[in-house]
N, C-alpha and C. Protein backbone atom coordinates (compact mmCIF):
# COMPACT_ATOMS: atom_id res chain seq x y z
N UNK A 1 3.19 19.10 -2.91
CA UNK A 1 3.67 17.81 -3.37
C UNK A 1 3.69 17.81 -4.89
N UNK A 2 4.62 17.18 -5.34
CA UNK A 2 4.52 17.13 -6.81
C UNK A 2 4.10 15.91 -7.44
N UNK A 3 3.35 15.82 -8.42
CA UNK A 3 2.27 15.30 -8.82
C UNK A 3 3.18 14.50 -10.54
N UNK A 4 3.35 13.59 -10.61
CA UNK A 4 3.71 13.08 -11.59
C UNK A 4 2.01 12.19 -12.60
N UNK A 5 2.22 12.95 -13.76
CA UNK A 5 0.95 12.13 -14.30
C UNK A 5 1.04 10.93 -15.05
N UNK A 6 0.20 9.83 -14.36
CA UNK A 6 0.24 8.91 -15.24
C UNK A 6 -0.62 8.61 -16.14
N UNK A 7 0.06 8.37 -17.57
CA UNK A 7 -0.79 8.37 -18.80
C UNK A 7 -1.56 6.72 -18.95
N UNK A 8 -2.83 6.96 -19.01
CA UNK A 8 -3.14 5.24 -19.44
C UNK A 8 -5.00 5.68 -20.02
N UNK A 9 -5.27 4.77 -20.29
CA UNK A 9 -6.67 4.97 -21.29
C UNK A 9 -7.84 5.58 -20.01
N UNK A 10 -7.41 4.77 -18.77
CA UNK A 10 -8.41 5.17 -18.10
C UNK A 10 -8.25 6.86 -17.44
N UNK A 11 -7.18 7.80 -17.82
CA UNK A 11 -7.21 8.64 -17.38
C UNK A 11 -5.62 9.34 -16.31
N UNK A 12 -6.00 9.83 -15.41
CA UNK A 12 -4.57 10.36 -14.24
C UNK A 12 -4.54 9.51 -13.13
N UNK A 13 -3.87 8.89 -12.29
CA UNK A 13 -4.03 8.47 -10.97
C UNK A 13 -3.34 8.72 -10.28
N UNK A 14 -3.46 9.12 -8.88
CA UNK A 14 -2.76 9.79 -8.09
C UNK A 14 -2.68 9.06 -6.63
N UNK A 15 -2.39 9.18 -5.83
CA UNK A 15 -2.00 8.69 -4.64
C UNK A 15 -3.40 9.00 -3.98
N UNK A 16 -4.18 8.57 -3.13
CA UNK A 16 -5.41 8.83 -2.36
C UNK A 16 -6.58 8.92 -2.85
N UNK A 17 -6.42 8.32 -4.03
CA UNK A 17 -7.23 8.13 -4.82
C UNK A 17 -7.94 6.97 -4.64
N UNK A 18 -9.41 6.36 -4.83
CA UNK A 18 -10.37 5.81 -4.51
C UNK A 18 -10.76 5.15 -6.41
N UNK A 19 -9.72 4.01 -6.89
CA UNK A 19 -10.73 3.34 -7.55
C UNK A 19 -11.41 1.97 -7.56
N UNK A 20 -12.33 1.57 -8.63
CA UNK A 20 -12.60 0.21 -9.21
C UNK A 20 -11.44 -0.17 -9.75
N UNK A 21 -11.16 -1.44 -8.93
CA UNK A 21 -10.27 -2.17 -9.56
C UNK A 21 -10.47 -3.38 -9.49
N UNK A 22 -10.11 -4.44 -10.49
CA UNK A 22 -9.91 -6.02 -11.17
C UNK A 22 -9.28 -6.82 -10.47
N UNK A 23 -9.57 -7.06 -9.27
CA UNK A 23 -8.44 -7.66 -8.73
C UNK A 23 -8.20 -9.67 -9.37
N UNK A 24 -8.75 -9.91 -9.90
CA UNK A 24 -9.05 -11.18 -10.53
C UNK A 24 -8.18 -11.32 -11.70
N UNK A 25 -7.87 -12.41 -12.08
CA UNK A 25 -7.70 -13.53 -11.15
C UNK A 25 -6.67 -13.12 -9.78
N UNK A 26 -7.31 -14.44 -9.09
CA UNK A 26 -6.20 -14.39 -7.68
C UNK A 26 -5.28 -15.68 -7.58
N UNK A 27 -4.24 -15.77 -6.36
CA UNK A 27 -4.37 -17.49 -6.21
C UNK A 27 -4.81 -17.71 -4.70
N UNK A 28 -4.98 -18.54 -3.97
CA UNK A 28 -5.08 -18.47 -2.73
C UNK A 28 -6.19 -17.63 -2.00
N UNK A 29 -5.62 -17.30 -1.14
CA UNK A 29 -6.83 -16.29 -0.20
C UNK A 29 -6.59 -14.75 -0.36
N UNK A 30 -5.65 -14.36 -1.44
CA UNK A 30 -5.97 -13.25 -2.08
C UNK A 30 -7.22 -12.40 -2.13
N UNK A 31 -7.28 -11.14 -1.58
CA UNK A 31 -8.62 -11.05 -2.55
C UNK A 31 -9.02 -10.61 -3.83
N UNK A 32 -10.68 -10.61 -3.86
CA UNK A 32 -10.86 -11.22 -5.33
C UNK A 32 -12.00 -10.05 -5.64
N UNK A 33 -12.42 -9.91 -7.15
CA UNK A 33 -13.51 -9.79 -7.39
C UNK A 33 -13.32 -8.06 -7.63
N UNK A 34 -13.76 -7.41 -8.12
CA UNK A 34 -14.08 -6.01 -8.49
C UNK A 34 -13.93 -5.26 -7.31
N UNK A 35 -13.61 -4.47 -6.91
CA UNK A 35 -13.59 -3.51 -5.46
C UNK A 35 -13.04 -2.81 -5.79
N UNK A 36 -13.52 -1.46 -4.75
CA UNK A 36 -12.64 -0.14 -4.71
C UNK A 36 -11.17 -0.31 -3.74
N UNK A 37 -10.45 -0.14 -4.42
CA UNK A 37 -9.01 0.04 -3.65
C UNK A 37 -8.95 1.69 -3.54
N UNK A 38 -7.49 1.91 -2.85
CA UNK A 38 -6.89 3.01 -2.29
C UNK A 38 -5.44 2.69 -3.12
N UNK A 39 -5.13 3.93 -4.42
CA UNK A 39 -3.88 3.96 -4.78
C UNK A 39 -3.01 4.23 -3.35
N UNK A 40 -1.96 3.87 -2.89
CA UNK A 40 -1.03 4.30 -1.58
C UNK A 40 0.73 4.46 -2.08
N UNK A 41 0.70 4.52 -3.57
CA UNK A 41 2.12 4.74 -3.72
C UNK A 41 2.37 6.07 -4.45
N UNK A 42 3.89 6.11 -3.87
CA UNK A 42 4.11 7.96 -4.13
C UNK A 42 4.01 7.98 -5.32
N UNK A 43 3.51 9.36 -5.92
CA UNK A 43 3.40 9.47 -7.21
C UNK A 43 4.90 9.76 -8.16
N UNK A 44 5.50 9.97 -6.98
CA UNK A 44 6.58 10.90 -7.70
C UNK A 44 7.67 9.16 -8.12
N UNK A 45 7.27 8.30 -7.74
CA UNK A 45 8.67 7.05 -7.94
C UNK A 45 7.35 6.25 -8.80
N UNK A 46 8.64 5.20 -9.65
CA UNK A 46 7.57 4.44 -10.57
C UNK A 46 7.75 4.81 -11.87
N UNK A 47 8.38 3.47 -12.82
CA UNK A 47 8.62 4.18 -14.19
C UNK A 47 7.83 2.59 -14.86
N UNK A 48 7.27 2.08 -14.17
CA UNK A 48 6.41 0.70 -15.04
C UNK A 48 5.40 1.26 -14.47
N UNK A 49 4.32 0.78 -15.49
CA UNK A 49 2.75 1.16 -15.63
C UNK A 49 1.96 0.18 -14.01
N UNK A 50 2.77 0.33 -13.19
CA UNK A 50 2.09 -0.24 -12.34
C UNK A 50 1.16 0.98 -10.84
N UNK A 51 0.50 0.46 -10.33
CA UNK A 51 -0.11 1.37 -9.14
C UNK A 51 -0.41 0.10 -7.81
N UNK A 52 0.25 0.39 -6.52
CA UNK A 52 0.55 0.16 -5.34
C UNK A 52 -0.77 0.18 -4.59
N UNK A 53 -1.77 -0.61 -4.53
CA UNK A 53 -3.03 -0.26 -3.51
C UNK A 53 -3.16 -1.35 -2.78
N UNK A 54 -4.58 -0.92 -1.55
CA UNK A 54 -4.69 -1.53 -0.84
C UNK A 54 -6.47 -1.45 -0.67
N UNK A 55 -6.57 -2.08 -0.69
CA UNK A 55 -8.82 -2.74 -1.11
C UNK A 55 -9.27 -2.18 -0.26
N UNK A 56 -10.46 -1.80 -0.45
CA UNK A 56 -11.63 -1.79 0.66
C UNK A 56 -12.74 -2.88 0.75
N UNK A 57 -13.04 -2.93 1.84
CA UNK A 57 -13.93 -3.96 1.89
C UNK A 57 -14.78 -3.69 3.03
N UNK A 58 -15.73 -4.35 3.02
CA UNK A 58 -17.04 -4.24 3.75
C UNK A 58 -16.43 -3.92 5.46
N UNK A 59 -17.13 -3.25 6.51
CA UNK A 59 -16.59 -3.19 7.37
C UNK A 59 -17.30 -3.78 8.53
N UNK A 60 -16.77 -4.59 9.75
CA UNK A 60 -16.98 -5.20 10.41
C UNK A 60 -17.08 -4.99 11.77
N UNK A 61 -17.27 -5.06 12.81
CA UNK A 61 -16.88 -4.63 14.12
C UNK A 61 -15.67 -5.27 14.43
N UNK A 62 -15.51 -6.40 14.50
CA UNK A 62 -14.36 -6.94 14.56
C UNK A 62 -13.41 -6.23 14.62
N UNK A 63 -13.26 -5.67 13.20
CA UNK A 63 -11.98 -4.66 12.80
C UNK A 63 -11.06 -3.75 13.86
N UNK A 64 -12.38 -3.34 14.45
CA UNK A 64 -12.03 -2.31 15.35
C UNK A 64 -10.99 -1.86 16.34
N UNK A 65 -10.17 -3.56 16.57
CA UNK A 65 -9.31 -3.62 17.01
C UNK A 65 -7.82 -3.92 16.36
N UNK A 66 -8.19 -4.03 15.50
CA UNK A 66 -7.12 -4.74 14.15
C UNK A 66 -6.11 -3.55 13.65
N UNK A 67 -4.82 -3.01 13.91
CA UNK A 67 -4.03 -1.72 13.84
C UNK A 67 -3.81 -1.42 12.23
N UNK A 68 -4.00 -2.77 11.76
CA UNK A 68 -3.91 -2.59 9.95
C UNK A 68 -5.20 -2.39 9.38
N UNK A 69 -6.22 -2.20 9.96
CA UNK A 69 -7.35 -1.88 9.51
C UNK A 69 -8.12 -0.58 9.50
N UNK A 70 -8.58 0.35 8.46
CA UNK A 70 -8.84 1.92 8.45
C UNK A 70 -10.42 1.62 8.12
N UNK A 71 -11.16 2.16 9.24
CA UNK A 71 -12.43 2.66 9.05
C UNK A 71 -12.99 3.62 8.45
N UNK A 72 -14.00 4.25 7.30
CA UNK A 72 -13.95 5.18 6.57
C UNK A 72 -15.77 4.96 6.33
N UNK A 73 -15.50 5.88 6.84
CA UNK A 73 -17.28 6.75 6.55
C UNK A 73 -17.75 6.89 4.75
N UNK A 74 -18.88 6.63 4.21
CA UNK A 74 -19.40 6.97 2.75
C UNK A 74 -19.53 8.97 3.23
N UNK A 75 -19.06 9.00 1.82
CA UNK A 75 -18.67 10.61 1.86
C UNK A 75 -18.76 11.04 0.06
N UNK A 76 -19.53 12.20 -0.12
CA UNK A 76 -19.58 12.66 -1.84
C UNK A 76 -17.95 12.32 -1.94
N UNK A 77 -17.02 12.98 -1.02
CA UNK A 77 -16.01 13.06 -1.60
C UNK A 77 -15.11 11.54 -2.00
N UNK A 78 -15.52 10.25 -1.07
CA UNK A 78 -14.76 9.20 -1.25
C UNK A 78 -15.66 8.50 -2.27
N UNK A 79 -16.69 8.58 -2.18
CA UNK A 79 -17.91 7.91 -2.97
C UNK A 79 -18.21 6.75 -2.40
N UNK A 80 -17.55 6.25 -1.37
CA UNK A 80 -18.01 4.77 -0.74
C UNK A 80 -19.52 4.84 -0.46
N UNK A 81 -20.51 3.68 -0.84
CA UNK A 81 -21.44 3.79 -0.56
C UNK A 81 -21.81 3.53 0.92
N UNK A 82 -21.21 3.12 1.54
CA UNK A 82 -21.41 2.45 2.53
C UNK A 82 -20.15 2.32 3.63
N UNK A 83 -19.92 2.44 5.28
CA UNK A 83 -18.77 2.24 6.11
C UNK A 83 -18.08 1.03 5.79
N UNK A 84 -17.44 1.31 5.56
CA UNK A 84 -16.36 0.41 4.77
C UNK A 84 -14.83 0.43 5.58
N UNK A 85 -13.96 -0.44 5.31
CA UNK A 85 -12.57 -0.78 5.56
C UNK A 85 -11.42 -0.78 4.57
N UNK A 86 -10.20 -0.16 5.15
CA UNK A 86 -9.13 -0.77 4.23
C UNK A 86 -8.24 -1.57 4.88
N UNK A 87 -8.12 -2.85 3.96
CA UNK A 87 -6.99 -3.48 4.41
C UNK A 87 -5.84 -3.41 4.51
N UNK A 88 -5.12 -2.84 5.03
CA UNK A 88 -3.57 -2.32 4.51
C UNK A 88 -2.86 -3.96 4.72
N UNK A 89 -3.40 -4.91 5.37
CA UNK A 89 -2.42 -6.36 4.78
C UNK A 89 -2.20 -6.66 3.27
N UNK A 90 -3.36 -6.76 2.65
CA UNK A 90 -3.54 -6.69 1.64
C UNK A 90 -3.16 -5.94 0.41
N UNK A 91 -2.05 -5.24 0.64
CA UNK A 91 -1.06 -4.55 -0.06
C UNK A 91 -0.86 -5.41 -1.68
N UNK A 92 -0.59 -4.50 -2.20
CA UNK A 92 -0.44 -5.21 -3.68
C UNK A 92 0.39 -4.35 -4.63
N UNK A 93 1.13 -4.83 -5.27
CA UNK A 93 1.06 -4.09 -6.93
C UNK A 93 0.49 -4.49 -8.27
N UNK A 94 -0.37 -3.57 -8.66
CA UNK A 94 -1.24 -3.99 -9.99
C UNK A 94 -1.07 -3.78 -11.37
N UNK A 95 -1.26 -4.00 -12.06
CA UNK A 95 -1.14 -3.24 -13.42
C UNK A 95 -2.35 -2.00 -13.44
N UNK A 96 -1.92 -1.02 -13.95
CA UNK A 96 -2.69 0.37 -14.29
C UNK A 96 -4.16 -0.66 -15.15
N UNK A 97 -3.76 -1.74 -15.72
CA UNK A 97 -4.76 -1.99 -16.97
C UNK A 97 -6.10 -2.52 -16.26
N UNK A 98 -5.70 -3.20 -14.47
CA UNK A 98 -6.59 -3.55 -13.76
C UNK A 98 -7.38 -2.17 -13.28
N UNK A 99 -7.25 -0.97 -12.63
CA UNK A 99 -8.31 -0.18 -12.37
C UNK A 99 -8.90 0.56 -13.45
N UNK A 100 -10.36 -0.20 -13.19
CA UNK A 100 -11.70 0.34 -14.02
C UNK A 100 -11.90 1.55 -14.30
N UNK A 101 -12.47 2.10 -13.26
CA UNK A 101 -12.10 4.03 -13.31
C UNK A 101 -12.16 4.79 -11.52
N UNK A 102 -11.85 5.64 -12.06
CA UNK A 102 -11.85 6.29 -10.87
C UNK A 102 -13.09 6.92 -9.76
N UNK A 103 -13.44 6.27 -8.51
CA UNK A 103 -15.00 6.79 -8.00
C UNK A 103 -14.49 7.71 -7.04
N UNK A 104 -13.30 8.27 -6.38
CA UNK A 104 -13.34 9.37 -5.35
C UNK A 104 -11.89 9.57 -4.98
N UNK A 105 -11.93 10.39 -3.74
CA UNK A 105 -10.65 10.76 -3.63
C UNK A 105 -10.61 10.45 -1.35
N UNK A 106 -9.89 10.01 -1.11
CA UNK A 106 -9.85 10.34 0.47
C UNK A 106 -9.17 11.32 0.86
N UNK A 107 -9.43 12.06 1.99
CA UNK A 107 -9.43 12.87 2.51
C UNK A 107 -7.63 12.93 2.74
N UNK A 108 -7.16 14.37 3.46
CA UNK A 108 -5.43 13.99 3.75
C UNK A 108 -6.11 13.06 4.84
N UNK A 109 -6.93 13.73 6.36
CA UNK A 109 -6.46 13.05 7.67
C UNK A 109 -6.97 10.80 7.15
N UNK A 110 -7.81 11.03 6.22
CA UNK A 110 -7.85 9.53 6.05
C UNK A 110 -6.92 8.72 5.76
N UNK A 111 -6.23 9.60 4.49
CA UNK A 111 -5.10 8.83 3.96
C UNK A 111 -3.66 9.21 4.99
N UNK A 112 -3.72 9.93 6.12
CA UNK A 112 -2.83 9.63 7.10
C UNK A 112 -3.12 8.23 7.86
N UNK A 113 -4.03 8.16 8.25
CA UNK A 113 -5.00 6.60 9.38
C UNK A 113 -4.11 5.54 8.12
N UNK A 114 -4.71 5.69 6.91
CA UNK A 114 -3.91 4.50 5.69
C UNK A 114 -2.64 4.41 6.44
N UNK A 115 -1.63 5.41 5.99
CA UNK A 115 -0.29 5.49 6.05
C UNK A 115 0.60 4.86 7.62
N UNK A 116 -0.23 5.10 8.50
CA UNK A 116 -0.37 4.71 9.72
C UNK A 116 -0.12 3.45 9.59
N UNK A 117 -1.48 2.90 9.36
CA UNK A 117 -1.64 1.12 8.97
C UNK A 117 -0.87 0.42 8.53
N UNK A 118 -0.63 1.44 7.26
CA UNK A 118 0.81 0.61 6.15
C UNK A 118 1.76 0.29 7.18
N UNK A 119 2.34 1.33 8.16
CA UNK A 119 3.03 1.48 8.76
C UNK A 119 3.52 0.13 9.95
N UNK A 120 2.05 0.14 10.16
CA UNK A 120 2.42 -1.18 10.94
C UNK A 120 2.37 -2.76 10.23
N UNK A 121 2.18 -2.80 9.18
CA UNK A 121 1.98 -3.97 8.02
C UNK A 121 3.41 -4.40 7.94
N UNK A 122 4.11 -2.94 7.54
CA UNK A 122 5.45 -3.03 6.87
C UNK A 122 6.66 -2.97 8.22
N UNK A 123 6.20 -2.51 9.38
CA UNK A 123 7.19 -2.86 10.45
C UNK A 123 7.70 -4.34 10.55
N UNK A 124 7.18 -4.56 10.67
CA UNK A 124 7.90 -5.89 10.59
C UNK A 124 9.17 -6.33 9.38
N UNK A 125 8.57 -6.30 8.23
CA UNK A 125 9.25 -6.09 7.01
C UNK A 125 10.60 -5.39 6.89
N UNK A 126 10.64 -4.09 7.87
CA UNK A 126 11.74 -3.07 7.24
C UNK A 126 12.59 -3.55 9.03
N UNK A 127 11.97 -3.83 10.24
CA UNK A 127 12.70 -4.45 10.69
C UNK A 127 14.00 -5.21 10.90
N UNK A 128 13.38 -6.25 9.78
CA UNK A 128 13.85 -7.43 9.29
C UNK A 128 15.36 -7.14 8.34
N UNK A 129 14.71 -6.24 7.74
CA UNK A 129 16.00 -5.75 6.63
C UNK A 129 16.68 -4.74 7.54
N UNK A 130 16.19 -4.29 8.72
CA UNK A 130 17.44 -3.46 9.59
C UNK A 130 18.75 -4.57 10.21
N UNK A 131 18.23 -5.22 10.38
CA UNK A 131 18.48 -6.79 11.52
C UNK A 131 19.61 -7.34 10.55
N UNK A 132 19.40 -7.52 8.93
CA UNK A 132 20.17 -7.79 8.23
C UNK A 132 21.09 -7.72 8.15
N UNK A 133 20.63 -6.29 7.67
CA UNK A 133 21.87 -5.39 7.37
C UNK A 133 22.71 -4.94 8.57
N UNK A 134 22.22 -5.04 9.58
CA UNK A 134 22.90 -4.58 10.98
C UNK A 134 24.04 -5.64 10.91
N UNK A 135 23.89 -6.66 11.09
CA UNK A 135 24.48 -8.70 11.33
C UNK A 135 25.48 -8.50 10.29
N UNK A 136 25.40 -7.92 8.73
CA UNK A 136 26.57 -8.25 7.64
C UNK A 136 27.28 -6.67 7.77
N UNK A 137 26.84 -5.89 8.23
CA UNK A 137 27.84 -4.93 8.36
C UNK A 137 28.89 -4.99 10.05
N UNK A 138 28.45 -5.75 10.74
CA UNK A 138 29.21 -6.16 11.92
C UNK A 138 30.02 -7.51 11.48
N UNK A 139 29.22 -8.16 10.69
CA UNK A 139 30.25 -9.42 10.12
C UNK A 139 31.60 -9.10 9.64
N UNK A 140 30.83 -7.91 8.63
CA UNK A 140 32.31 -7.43 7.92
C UNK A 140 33.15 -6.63 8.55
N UNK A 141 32.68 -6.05 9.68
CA UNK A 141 34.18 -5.08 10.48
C UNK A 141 34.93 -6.60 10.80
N UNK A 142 34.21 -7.50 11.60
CA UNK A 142 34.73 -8.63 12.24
C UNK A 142 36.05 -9.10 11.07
N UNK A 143 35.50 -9.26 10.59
CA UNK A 143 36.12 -9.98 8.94
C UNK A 143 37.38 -8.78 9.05
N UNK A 144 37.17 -7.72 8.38
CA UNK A 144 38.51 -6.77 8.21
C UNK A 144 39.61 -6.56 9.49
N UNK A 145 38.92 -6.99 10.91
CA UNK A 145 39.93 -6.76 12.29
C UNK A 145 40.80 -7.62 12.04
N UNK A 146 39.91 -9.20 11.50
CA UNK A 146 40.73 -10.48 11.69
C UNK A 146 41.99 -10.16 10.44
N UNK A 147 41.83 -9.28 9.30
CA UNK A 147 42.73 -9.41 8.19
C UNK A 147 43.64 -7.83 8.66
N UNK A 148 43.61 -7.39 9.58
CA UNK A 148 44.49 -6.78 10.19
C UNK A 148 45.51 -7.28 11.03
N UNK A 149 44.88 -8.21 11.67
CA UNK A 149 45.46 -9.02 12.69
C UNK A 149 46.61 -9.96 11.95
N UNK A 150 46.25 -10.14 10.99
CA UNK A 150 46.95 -11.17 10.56
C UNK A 150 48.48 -10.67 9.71
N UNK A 151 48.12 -9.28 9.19
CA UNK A 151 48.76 -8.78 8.26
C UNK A 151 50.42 -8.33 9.08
């Protein structure tokens, strides 16, 4: 994979990457407050100082059934102290100036379970824009038969 570096005071950030980040201020039921997120956007797209993550947060049993939700073990390599969650609802774009620094990295098969999640967050979403675009490109044959017809 090719690795595009991004320059900013706090250092490189890369995709599967595990930092502290600012999420504050919020509005609403946003969440809030200092936490480790999961960078989740490709490195290779992106020409504003921004980075694409998705939080971790304390983990619950609950969760367990929840398809947007990734369970993740504390590991030297992630640095989570503790079994923890990612929210992939909770999708965001941040400014680079919000993550603090960098505490770990996840694993590939983890950051596949992420990608998964995203996956079902954003079904709906890219759905929607199939459905669209399906409806105005059938509009418009409709449209060009009728200006055949007529001609």
């Amino acid at each position: 994979m090719i690795q595009m570096k991004t320059s900013t005071t706090q250092g490189l950030m890369y995709r599967g990457e595990v930092w502290l980040v600012n999420l504050d201020p919020t509005v609403g039921t946003e969440i809030s407050k200092k936490r480790p997120c999961i960078i989740v956007n490709d490195d290779a797209i992106g020409i504003l100082p921004l980075k694409i993550i998705v939080p971790v947060i304390d983990w619950k049993e609950r969760y367990a059934v929840r398809p947007w939700m990734v369970r993740l073990e504390p590991s030297t390599e992630n640095s989570l102290a503790k079994v923890s969650d990612v929210d992939t609802f909770q999708i965001r774009s941040v400014s680079e100036i919000r993550l603090v620094r960098k505490l770990g990295q996840l694993s590939d098969s983890e950051m596949q379970l992420v990608s998964q999640a995203l996956a079902v967050v954003l079904k709906y979403l890219l759905s929607n824009i199939l459905a669209i675009a399906f409806l105005s490109h059938a509009k418009a044959q409709r449209t060009q038969r009728k200006r055949k017809l007529v001609v």
